[in-house]
C-alpha atoms as a PDB file:
ATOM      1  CA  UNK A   1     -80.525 -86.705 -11.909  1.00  0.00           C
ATOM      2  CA  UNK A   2     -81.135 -83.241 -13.255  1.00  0.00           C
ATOM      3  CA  UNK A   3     -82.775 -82.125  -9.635  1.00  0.00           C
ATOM      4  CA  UNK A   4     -80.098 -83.930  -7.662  1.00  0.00           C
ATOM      5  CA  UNK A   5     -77.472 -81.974  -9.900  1.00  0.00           C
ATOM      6  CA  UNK A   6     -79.764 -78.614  -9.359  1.00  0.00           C
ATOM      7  CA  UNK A   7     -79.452 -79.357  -5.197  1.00  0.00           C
ATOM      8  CA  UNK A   8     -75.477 -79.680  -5.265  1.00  0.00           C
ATOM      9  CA  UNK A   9     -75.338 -76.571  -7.110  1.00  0.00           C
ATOM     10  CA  UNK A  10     -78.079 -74.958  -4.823  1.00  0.00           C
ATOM     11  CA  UNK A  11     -76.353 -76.246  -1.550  1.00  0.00           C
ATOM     12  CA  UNK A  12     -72.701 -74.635  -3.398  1.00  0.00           C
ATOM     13  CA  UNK A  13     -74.008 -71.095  -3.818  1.00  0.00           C
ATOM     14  CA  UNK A  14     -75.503 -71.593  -0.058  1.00  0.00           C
ATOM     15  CA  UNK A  15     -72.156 -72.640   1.730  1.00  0.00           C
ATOM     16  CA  UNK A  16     -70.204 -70.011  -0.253  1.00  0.00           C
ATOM     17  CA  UNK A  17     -72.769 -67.147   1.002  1.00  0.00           C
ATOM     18  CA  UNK A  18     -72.724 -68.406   4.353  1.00  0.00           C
ATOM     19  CA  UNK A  19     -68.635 -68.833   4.106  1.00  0.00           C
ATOM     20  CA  UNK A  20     -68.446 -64.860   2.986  1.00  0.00           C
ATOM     21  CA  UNK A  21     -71.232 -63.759   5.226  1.00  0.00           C
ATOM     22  CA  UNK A  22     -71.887 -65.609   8.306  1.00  0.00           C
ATOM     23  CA  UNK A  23     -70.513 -64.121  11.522  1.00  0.00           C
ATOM     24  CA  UNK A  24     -68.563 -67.139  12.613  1.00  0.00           C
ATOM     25  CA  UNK A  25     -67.295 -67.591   9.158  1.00  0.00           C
ATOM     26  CA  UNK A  26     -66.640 -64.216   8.792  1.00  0.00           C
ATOM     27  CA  UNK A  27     -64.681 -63.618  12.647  1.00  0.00           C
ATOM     28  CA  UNK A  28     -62.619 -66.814  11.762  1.00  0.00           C
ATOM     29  CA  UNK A  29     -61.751 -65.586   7.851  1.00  0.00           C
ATOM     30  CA  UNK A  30     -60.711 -62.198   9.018  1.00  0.00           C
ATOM     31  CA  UNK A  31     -58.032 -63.903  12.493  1.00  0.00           C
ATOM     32  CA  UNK A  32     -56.798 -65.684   9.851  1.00  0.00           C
ATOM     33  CA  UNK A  33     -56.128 -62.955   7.387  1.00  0.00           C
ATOM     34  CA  UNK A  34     -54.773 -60.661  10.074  1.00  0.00           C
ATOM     35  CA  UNK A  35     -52.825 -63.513  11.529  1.00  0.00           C
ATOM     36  CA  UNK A  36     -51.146 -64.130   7.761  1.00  0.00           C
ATOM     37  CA  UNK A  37     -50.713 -60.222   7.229  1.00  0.00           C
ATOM     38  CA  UNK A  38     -48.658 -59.729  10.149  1.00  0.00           C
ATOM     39  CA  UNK A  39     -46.310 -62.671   8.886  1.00  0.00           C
ATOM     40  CA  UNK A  40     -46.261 -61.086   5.596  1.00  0.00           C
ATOM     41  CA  UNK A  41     -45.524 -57.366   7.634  1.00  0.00           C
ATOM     42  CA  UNK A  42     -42.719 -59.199   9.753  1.00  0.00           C
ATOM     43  CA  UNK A  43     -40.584 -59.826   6.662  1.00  0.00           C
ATOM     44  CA  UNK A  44     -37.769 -57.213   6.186  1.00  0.00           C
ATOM     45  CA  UNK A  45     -36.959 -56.413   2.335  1.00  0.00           C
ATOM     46  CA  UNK A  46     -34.229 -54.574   1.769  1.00  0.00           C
ATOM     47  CA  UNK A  47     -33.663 -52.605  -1.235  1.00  0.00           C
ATOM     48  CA  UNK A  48     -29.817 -52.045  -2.622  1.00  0.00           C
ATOM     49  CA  UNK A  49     -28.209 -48.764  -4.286  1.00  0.00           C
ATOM     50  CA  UNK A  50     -26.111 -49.714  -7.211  1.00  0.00           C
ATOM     51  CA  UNK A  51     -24.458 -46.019  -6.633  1.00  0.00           C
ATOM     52  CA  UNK A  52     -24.546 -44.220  -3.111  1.00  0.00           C
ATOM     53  CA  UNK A  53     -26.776 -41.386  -2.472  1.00  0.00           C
ATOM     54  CA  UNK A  54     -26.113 -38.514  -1.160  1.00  0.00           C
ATOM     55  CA  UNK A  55     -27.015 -38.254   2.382  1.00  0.00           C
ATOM     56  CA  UNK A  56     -30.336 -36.247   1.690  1.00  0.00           C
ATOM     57  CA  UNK A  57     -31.612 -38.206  -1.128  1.00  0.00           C
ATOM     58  CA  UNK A  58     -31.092 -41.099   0.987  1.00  0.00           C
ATOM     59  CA  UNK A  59     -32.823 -39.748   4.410  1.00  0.00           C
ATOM     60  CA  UNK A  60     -35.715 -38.796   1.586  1.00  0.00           C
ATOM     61  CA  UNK A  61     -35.756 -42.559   0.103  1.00  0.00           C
ATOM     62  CA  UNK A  62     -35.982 -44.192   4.038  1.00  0.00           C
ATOM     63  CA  UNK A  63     -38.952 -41.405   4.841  1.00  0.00           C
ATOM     64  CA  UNK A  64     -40.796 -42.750   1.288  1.00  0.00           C
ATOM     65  CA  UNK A  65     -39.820 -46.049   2.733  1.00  0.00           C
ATOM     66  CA  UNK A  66     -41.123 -45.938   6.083  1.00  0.00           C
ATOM     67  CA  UNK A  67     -44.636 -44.217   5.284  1.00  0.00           C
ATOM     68  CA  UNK A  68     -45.196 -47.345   2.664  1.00  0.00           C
ATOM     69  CA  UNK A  69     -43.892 -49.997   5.128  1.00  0.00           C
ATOM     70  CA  UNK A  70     -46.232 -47.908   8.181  1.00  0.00           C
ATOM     71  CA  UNK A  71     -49.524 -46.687   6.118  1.00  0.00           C
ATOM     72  CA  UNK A  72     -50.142 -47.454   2.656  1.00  0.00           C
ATOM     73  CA  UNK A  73     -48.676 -51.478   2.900  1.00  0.00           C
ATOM     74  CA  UNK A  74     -50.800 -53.158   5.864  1.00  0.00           C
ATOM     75  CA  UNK A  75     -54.053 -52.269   4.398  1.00  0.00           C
ATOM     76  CA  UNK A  76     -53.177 -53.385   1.059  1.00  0.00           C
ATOM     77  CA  UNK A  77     -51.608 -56.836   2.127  1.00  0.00           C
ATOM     78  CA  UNK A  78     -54.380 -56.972   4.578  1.00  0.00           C
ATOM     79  CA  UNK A  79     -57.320 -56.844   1.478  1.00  0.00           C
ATOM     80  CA  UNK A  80     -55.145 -59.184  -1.032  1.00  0.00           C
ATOM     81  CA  UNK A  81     -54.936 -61.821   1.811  1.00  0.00           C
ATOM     82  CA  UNK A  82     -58.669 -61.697   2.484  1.00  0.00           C
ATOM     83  CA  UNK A  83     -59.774 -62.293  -1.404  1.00  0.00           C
ATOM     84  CA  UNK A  84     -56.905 -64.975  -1.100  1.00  0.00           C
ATOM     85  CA  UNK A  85     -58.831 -66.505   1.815  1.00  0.00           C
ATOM     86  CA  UNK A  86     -62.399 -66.122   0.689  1.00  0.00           C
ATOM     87  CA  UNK A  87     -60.704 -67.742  -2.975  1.00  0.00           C
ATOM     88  CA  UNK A  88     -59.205 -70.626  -1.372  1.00  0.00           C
ATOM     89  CA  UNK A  89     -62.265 -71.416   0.835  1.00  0.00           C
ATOM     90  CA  UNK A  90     -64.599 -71.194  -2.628  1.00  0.00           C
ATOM     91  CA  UNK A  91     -62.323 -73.581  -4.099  1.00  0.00           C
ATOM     92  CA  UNK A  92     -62.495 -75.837  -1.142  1.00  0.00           C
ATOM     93  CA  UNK A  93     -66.424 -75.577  -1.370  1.00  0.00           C
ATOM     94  CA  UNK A  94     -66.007 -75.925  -5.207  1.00  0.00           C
ATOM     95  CA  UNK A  95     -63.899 -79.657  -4.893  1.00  0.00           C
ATOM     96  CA  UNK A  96     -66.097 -80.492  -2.249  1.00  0.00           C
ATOM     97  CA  UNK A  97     -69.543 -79.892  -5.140  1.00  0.00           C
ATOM     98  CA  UNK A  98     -67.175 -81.602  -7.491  1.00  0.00           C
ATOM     99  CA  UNK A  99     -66.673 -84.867  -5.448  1.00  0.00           C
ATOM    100  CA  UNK A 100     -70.370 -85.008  -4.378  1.00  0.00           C
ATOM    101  CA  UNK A 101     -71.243 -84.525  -8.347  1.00  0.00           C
ATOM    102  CA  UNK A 102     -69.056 -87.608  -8.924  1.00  0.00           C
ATOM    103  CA  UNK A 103     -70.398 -89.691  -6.092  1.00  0.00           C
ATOM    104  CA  UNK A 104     -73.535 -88.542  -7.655  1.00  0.00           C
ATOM    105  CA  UNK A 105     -72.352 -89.857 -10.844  1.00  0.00           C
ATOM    106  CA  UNK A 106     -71.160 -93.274  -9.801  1.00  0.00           C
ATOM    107  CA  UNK A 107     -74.082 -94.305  -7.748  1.00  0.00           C
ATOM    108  CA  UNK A 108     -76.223 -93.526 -10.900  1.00  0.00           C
ATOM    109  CA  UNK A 109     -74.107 -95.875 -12.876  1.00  0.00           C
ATOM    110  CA  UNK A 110     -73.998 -98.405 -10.271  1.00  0.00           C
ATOM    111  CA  UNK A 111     -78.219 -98.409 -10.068  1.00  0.00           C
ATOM    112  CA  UNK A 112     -78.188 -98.510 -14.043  1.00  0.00           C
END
C-alpha cells in the first residue's frame, strides 16, 4: 500500500513537470493565457473625478492612464494569468492524485 501510495505521488510530481515544461503543454498553457489576457485587456474601466480638473491636470491623468493601459498592464495581467493557469492545472492534477488515492483506498478495503 505504502509503494502504491509512493507511485501516485511519483506519477503527480511527473504530470505537473511535464504540465509546466513540456512543449505541447507549454504552447497550449501560454494560447490560453494570451487568449484570457486579451479578454481581460478588452475591458474598459473608467475612473470618475469627484471634482473636475483643470484641463492640464486632466490631459496629465489620461497620459498616466494610457502608458499603464499600453505598457506596464499587458505584461502584468499576462504573468498573473499564467500562474493562474499553471495553479488551476496543478489542482486539476492534484484531484485527479486524490481520486486515484481513494480508489486506491477502497479497493484495499474491498480485498480486506
Amino acid at each position: 500500500m505504502h509503494q502504491n501510495f509512493k507511485d501516485l505521488l511519483h506519477q503527480y510530481k511527473v504530470d505537473v513537470f511535464h504540465t509546466a515544461h513540456d512543449r505541447q503543454s507549454v504552447e497550449e498553457m501560454t494560447s490560453e493565457c494570451m487568449t484570457i489576457t486579451e479578454e481581460i485587456l478588452e475591458d474598459k474601466f473608467h475612473y470618475h473625478f469627484h471634482k473636475l480638473p483643470n484641463a492640464d491636470r486632466a490631459e496629465i491623468i489620461n497620459m498616466i492612464n494610457n502608458y499603464v493601459r499600453e505598457a506596464i498592464l499587458p505584461p502584468v495581467v499576462e504573468k498573473l494569468v499564467r500562474r493562474q493557469v499553471l495553479v488551476e492545472k496543478r489542482i486539476d492534477a492534484l484531484v485527479h492524485l486524490t481520486e486515484q488515492m481513494f480508489e486506491l483506498l477502497s479497493q484495499e478495503r474491498e480485498a480486506v
